[in-house]
N, C-alpha and C. Protein backbone atom coordinates (compact mmCIF):
# COMPACT_ATOMS: atom_id res chain seq x y z
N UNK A 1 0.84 -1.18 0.00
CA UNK A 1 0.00 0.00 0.00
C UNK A 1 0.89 1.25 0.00
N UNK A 2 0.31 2.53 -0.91
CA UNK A 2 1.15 3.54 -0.91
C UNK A 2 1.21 4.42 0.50
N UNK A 3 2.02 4.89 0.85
CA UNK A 3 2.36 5.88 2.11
C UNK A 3 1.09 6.92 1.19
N UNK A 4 0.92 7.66 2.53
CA UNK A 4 -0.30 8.92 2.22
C UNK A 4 0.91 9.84 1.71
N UNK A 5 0.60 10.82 0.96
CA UNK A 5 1.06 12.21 0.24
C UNK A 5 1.11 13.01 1.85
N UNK A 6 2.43 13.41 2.02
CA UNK A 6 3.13 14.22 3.05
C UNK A 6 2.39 15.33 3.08
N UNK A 7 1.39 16.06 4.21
CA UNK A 7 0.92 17.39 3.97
C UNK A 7 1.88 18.27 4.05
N UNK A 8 2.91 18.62 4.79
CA UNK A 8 3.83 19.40 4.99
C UNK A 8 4.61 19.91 3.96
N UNK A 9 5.10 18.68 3.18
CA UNK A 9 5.95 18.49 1.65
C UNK A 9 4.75 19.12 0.58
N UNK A 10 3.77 18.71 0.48
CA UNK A 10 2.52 19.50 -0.35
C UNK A 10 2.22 20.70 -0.32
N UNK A 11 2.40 21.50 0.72
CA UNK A 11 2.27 22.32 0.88
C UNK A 11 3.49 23.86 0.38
N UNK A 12 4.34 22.92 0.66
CA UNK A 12 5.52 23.71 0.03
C UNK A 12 5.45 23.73 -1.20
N UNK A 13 5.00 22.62 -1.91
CA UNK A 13 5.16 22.08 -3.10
C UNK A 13 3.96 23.58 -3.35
N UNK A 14 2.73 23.44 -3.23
CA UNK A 14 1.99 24.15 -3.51
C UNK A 14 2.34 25.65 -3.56
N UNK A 15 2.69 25.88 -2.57
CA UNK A 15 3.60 27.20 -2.08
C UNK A 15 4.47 28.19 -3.00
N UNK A 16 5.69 26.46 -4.01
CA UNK A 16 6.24 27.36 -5.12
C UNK A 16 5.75 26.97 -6.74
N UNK A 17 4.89 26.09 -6.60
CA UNK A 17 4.00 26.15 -8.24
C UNK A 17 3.52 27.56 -7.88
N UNK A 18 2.83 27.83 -6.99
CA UNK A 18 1.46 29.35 -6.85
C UNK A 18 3.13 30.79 -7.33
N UNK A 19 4.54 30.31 -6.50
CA UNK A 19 5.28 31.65 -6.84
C UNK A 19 6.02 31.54 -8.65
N UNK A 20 5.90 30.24 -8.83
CA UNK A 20 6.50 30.35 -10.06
C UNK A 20 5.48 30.85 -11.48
N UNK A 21 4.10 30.83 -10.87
CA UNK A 21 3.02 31.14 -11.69
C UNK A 21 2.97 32.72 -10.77
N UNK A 22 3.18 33.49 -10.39
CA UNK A 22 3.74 35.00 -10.11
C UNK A 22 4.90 35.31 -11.30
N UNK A 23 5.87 34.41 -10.66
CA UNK A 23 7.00 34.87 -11.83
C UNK A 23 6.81 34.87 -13.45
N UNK A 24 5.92 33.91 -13.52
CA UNK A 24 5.26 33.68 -14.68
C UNK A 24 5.03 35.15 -15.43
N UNK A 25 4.22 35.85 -14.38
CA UNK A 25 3.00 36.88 -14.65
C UNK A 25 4.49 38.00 -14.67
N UNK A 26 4.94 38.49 -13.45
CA UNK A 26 6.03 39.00 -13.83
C UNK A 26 6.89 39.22 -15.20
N UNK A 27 7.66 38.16 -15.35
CA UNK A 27 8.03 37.58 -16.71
C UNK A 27 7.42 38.75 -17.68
N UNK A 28 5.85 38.44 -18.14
CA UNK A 28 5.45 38.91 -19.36
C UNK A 28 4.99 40.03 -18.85
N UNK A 29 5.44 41.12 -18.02
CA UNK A 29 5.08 42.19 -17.81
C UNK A 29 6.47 43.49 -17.90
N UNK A 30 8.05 42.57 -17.93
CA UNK A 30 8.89 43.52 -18.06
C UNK A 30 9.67 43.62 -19.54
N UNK A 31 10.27 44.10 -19.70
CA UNK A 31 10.81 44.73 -20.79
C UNK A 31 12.17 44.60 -20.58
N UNK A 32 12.48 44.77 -19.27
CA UNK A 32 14.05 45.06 -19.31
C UNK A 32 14.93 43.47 -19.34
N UNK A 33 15.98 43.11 -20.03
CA UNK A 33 15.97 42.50 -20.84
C UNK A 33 17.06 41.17 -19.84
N UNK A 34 17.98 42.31 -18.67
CA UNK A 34 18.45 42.05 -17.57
C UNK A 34 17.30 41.10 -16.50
N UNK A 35 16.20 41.76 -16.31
CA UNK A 35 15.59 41.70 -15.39
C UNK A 35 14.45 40.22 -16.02
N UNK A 36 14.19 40.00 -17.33
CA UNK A 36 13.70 39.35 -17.75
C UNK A 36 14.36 38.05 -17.21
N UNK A 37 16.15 37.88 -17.96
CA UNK A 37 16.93 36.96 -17.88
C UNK A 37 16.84 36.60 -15.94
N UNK A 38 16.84 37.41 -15.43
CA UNK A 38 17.06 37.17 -13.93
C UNK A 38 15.39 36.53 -13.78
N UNK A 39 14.40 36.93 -13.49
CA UNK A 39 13.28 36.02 -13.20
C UNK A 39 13.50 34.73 -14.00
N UNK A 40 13.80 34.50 -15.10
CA UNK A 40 13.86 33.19 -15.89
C UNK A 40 14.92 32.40 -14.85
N UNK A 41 15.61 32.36 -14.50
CA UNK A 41 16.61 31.77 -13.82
C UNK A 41 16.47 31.42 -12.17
N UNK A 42 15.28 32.42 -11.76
CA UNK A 42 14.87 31.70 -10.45
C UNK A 42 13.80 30.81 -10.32
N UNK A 43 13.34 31.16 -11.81
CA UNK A 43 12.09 30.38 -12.36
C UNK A 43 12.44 28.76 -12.28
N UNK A 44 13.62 28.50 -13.00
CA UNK A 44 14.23 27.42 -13.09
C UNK A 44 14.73 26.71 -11.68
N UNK A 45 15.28 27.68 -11.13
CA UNK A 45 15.47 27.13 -9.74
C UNK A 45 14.77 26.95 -8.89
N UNK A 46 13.57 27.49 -9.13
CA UNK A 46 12.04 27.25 -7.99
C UNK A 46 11.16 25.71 -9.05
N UNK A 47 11.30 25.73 -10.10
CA UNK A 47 10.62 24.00 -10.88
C UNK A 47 12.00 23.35 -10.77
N UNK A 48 13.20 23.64 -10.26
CA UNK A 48 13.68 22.16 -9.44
C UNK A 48 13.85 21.72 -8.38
N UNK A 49 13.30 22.82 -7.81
CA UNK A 49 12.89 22.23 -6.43
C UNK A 49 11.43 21.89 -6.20
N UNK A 50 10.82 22.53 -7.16
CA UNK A 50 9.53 21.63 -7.04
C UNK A 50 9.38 19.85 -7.65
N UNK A 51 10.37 20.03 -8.58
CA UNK A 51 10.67 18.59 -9.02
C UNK A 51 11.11 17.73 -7.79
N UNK A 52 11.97 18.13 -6.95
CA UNK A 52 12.68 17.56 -5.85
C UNK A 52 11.72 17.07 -4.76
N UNK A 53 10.33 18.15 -4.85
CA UNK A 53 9.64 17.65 -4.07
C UNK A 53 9.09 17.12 -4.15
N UNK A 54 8.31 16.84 -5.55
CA UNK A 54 7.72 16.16 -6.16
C UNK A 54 8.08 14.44 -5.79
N UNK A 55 9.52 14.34 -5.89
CA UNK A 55 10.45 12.98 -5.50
C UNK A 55 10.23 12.67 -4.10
N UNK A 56 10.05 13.68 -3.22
CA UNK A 56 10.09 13.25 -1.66
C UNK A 56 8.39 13.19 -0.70
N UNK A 57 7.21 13.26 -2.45
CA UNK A 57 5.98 13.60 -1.78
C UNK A 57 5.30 12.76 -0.61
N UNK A 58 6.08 11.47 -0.64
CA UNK A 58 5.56 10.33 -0.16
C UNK A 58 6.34 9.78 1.48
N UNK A 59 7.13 11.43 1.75
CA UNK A 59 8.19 10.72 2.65
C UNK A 59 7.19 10.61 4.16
N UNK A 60 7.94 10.21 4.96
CA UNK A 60 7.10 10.32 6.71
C UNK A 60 6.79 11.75 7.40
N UNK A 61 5.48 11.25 7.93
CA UNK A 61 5.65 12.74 8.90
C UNK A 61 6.87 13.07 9.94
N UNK A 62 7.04 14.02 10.06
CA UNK A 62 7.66 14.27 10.89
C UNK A 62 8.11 16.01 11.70
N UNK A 63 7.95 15.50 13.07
CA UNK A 63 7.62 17.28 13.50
C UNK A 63 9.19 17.54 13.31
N UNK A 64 10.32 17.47 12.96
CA UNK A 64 11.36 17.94 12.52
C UNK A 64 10.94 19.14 11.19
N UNK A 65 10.57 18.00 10.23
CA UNK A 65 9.75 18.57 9.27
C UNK A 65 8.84 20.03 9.08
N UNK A 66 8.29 19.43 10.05
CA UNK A 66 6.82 20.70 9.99
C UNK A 66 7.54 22.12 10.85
N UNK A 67 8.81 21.87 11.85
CA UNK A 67 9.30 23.47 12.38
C UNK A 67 9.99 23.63 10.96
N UNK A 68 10.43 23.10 10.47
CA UNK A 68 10.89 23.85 8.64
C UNK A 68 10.03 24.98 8.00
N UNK A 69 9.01 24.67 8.19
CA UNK A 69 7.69 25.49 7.70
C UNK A 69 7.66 27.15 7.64
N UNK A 70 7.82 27.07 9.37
CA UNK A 70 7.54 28.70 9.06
C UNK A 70 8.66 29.91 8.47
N UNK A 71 9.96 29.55 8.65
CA UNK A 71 11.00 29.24 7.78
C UNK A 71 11.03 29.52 6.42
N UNK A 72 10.18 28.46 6.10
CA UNK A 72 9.57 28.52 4.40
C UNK A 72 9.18 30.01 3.97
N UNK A 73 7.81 29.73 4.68
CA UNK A 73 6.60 30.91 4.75
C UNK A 73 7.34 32.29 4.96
N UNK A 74 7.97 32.46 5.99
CA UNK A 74 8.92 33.66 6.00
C UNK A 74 9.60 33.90 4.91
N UNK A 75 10.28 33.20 4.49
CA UNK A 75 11.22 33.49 3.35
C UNK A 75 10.22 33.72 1.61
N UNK A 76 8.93 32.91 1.50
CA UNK A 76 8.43 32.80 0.58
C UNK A 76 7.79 34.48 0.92
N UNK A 77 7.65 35.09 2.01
CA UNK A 77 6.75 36.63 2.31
C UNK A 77 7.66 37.68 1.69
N UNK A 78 9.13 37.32 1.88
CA UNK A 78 10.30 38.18 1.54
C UNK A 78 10.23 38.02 0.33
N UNK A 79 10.03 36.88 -0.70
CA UNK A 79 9.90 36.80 -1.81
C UNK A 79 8.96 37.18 -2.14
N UNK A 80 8.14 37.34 -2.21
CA UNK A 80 6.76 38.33 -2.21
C UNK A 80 6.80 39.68 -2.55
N UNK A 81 7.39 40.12 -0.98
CA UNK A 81 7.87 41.55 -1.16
C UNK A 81 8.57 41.88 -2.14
N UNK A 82 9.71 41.03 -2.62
CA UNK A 82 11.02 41.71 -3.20
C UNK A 82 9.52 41.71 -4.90
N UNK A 83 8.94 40.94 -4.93
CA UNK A 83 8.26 40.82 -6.29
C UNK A 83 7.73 41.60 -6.45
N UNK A 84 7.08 42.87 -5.51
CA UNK A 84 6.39 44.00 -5.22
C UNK A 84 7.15 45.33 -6.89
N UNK A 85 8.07 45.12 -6.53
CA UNK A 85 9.08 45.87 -7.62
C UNK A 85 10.37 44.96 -7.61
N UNK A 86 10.10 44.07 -8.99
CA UNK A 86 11.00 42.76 -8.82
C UNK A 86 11.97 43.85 -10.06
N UNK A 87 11.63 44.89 -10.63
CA UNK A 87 13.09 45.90 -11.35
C UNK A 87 14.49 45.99 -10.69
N UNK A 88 14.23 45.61 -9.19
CA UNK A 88 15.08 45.67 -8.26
C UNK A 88 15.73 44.54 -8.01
N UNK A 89 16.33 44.24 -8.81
CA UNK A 89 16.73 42.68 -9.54
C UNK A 89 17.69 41.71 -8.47
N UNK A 90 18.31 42.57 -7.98
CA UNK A 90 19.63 42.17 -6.66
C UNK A 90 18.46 42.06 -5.43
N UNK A 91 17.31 42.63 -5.05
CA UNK A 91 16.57 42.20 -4.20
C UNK A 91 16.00 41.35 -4.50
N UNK A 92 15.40 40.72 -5.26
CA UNK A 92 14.88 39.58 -5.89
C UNK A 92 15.18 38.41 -5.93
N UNK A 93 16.85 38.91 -6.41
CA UNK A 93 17.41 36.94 -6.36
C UNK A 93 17.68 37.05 -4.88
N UNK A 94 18.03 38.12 -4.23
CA UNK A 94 18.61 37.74 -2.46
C UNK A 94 17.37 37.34 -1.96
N UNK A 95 16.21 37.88 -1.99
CA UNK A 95 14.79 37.19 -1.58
C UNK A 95 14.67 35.44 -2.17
N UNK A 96 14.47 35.42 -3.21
CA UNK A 96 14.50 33.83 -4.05
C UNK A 96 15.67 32.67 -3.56
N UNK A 97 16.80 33.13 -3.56
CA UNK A 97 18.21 32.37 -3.02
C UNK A 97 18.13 32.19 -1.53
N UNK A 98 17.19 32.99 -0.89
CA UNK A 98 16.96 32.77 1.13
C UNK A 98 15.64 31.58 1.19
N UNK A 99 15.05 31.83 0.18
CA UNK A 99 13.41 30.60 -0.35
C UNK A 99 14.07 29.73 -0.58
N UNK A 100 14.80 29.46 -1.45
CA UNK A 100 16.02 27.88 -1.92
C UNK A 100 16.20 27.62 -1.23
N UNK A 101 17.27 28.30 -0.38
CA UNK A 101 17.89 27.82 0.56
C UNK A 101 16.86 26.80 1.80
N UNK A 102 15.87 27.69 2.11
CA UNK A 102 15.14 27.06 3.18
C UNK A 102 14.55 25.72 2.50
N UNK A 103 14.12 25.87 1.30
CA UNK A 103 13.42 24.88 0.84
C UNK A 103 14.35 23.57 0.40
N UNK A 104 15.38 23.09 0.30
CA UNK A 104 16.19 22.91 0.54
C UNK A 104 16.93 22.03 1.52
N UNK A 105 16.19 22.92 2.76
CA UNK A 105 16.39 22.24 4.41
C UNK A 105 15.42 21.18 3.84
N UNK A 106 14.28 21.53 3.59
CA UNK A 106 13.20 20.58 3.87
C UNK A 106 13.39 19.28 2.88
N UNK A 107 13.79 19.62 1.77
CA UNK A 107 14.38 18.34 0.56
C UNK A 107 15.31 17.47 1.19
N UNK A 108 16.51 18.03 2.00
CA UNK A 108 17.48 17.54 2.24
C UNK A 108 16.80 16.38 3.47
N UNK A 109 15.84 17.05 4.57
CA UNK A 109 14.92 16.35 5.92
C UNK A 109 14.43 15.27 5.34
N UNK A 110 13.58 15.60 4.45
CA UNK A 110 12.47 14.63 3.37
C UNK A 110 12.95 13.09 3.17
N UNK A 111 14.22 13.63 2.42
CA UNK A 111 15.09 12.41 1.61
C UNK A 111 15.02 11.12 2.66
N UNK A 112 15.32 11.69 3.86
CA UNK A 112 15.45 10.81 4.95
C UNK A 112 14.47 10.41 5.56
N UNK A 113 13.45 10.39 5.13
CA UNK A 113 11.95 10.10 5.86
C UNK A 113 11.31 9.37 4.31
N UNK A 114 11.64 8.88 3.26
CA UNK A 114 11.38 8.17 2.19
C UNK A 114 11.23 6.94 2.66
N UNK A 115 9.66 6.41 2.35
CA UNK A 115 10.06 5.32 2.52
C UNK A 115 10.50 4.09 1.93
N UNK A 116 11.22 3.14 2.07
CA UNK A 116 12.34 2.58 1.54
C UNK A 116 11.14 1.07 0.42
């Protein structure tokens, strides 16, 4: 029988499909040609970590896990903000690269809660 789908891991998962469909919208709203190339590239780095999670959807609960969270959420608010006026291109990836990073923690937790 399959393990249940991780809510914790889903949620993240959910978390950066909803920001990469922002960046999306972003994307076809700038012009500048710098700033274009820079969203495309966190774009990429936010669908491989959704891929990653995608790999770990099935891992164990675990409250290790779930203090990762707010973590997340914090860092995904900063990314938010910086998207407010994402022209500001060096705030953007430092917002996006602090989201990796955390998200990240939780891929790396995950792996180890797979079950075998």
């Amino acid at each position: 029988m399959a393990s249940p789908t991780n809510e914790t891991i889903r949620g993240i998962h959910v978390l950066l499909v909803k920001r990469v469909d922002t960046l999306s919208t972003q994307l076809g709203g700038t012009t500048d040609p710098s700033v274009a190339q820079g969203i495309v590239l966190e774009m990429e780095e936010l669908v491989h970590r959704i891929n990653l999670l995608q790999k770990v959807m099935f891992a164990g609960a675990s409250a290790q896990l779930d203090l990762l969270v707010p973590a997340v959420e914090e860092a995904d608010a900063e990314l938010a903000d910086a998207l407010e006026d994402v022209e500001k291109i060096a705030l953007f990836i430092k917002a996006a690269a602090k989201l990796l990073a955390k998200v990240d923690k939780v891929v790396d937790l995950a792996k180890t809660l797979v079950p075998a």
